[in-house]
N, C-alpha and C. Protein backbone atom coordinates (compact mmCIF):
# COMPACT_ATOMS: atom_id res chain seq x y z
N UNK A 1 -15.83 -5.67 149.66
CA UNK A 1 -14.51 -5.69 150.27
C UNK A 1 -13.68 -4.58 149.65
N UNK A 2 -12.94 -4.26 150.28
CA UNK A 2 -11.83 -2.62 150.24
C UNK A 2 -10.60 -2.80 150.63
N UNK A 3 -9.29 -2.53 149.83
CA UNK A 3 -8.45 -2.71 150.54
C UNK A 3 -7.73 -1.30 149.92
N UNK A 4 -7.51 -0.80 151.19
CA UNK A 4 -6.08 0.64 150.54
C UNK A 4 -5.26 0.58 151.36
N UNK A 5 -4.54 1.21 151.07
CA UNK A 5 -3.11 1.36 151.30
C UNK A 5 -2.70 2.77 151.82
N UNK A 6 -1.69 2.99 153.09
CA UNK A 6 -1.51 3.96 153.60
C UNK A 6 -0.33 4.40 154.09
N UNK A 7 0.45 5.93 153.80
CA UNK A 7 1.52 5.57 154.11
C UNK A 7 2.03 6.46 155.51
N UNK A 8 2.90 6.06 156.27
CA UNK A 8 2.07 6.24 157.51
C UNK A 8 3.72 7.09 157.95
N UNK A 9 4.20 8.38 158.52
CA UNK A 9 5.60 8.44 159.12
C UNK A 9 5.64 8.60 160.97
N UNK A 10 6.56 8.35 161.28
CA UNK A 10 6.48 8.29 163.09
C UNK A 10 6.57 6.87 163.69
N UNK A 11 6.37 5.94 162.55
CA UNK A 11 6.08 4.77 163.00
C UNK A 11 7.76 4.27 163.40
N UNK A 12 8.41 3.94 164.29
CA UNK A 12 9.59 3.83 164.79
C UNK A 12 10.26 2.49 165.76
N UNK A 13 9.15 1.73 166.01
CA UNK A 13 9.65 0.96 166.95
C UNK A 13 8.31 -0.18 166.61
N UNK A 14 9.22 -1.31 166.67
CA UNK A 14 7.35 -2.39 167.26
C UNK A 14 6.55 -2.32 168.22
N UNK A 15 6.49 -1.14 169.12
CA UNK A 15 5.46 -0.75 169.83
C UNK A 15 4.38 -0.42 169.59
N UNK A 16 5.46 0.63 168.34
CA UNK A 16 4.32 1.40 167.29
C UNK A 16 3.78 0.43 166.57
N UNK A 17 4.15 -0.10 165.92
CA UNK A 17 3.32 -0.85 165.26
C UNK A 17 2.37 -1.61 165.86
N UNK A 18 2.69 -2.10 166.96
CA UNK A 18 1.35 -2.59 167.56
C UNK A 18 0.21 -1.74 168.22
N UNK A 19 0.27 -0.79 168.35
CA UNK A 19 -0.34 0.92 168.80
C UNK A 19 -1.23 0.56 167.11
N UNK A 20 -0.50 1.29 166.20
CA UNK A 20 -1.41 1.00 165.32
C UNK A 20 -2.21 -0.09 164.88
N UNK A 21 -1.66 -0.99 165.11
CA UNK A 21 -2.55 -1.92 164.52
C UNK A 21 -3.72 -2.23 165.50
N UNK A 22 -3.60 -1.88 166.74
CA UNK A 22 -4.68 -1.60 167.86
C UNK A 22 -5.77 -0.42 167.51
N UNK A 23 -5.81 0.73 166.68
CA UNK A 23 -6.51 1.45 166.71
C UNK A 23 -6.88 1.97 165.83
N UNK A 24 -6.12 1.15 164.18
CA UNK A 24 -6.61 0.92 163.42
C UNK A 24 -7.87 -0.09 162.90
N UNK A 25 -7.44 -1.23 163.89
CA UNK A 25 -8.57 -2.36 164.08
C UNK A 25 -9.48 -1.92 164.44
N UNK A 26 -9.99 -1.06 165.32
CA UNK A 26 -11.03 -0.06 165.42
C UNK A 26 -12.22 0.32 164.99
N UNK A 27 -11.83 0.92 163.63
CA UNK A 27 -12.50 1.55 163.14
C UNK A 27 -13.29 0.77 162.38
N UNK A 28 -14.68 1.14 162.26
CA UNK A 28 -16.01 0.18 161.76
C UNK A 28 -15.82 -0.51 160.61
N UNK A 29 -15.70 -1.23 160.38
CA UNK A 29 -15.76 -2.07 158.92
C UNK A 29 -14.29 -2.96 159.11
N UNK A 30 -13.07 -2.38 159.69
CA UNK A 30 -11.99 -3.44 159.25
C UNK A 30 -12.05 -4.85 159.63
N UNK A 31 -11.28 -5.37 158.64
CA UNK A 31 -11.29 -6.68 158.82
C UNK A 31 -9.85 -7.24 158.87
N UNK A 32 -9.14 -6.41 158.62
CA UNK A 32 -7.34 -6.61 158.79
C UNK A 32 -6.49 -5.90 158.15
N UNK A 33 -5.42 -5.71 159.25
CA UNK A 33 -4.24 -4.85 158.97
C UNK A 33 -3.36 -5.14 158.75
N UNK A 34 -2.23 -5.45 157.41
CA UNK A 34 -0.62 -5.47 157.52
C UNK A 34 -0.11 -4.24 157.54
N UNK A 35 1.18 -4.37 158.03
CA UNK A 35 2.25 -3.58 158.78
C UNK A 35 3.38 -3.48 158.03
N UNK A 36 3.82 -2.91 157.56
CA UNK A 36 5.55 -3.01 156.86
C UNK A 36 6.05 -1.15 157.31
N UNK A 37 6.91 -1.76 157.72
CA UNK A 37 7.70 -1.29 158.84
C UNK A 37 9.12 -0.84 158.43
N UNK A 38 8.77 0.33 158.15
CA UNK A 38 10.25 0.85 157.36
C UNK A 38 11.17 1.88 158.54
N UNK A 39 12.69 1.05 158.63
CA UNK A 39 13.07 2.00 159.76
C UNK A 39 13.71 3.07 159.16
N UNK A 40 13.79 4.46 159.70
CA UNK A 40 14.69 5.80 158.63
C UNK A 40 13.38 6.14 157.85
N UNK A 41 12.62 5.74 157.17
CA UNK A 41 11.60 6.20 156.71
C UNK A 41 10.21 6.19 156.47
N UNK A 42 9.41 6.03 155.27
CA UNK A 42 7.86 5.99 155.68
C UNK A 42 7.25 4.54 155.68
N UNK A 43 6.67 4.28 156.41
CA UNK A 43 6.20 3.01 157.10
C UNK A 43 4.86 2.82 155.94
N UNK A 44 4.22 1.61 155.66
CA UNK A 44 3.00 1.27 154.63
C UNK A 44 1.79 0.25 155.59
N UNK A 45 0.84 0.76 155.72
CA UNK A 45 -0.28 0.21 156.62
C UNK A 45 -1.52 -0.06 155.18
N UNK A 46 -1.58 -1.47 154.93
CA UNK A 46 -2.64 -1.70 154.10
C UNK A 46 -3.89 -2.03 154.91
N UNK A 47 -5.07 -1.35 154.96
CA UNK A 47 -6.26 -2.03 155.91
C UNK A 47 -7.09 -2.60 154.45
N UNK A 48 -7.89 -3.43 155.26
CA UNK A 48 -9.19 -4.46 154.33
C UNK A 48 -9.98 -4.39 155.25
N UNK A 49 -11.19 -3.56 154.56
CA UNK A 49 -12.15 -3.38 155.29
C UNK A 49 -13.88 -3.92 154.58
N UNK A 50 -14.98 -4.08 154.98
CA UNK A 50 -16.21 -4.17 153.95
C UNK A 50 -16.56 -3.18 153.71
N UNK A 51 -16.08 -1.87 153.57
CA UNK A 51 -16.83 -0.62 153.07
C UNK A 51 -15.37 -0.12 153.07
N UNK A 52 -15.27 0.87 152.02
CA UNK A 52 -14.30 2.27 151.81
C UNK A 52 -14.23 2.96 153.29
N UNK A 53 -12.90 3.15 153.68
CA UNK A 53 -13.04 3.54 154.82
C UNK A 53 -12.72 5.60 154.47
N UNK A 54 -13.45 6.22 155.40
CA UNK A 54 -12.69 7.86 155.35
C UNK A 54 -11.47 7.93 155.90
N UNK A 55 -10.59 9.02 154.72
CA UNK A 55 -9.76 9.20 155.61
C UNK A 55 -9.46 9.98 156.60
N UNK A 56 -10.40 10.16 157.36
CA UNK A 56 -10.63 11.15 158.39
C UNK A 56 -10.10 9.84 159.54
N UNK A 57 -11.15 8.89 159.18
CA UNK A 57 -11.00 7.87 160.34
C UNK A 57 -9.77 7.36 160.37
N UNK A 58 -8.94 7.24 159.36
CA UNK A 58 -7.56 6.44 159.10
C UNK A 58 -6.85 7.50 160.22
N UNK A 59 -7.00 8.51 159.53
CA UNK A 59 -6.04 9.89 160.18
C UNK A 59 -6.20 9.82 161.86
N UNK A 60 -7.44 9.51 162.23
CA UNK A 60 -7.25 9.56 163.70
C UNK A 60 -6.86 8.43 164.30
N UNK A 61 -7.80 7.34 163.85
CA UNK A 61 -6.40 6.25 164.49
C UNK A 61 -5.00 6.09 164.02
N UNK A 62 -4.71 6.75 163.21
CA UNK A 62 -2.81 6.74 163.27
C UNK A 62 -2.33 7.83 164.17
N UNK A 63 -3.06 9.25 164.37
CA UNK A 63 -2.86 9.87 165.18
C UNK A 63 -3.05 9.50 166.53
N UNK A 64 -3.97 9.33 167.11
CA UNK A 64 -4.43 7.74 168.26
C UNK A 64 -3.15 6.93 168.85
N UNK A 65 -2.37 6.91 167.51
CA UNK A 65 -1.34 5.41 167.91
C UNK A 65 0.08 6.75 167.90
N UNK A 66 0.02 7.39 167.91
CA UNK A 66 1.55 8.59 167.99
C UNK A 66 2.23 8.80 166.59
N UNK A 67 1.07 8.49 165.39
CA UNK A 67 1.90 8.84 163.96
C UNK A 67 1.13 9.30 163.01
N UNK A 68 1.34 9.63 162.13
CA UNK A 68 0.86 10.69 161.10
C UNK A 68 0.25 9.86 159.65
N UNK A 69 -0.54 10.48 159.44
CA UNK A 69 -0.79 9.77 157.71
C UNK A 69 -0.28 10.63 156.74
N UNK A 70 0.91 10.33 155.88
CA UNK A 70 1.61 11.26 154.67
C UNK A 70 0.79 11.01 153.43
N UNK A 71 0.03 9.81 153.49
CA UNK A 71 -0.71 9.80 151.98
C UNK A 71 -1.59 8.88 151.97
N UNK A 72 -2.20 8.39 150.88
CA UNK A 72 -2.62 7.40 150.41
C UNK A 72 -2.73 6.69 148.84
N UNK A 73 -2.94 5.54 149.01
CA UNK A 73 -3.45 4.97 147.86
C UNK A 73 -4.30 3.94 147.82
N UNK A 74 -5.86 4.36 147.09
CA UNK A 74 -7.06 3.60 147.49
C UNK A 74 -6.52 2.36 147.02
């Protein structure tokens, strides 16, 4: 089990957030996403997945959902 943490900007509305959490769920291994939802600034997407996920894959499903990945922390 894996859990990191991601910090995500663009994220703006609960649309978005449900965009992401749609296409973050996605990607092979997750097993769940919280959401914290910062308005004015950078938004925090923790996934739990059974394997380390790339962040290649993070990067495209946040791009996928209309927002950007500014960082991380495994």
């Amino acid at each position: 089990m894996s859990t990191a943490t991601y910090v995500v900007d663009g994220m703006m509305c609960d649309q978005c957030v449900s965009s992401v959490a749609v296409k973050v769920t996605t990607i092979a291994g997750v097993t769940g996403v919280q959401i914290e939802r910062i308005t004015g600034g950078r938004s925090w997407v923790t996934v739990t997945s059974s394997a380390i996920l790339s962040e290649e894959s993070v990067r495209a499903a946040l791009t996928a959902a209309g927002c950007e990945l500014a960082g991380s922390s495994a």
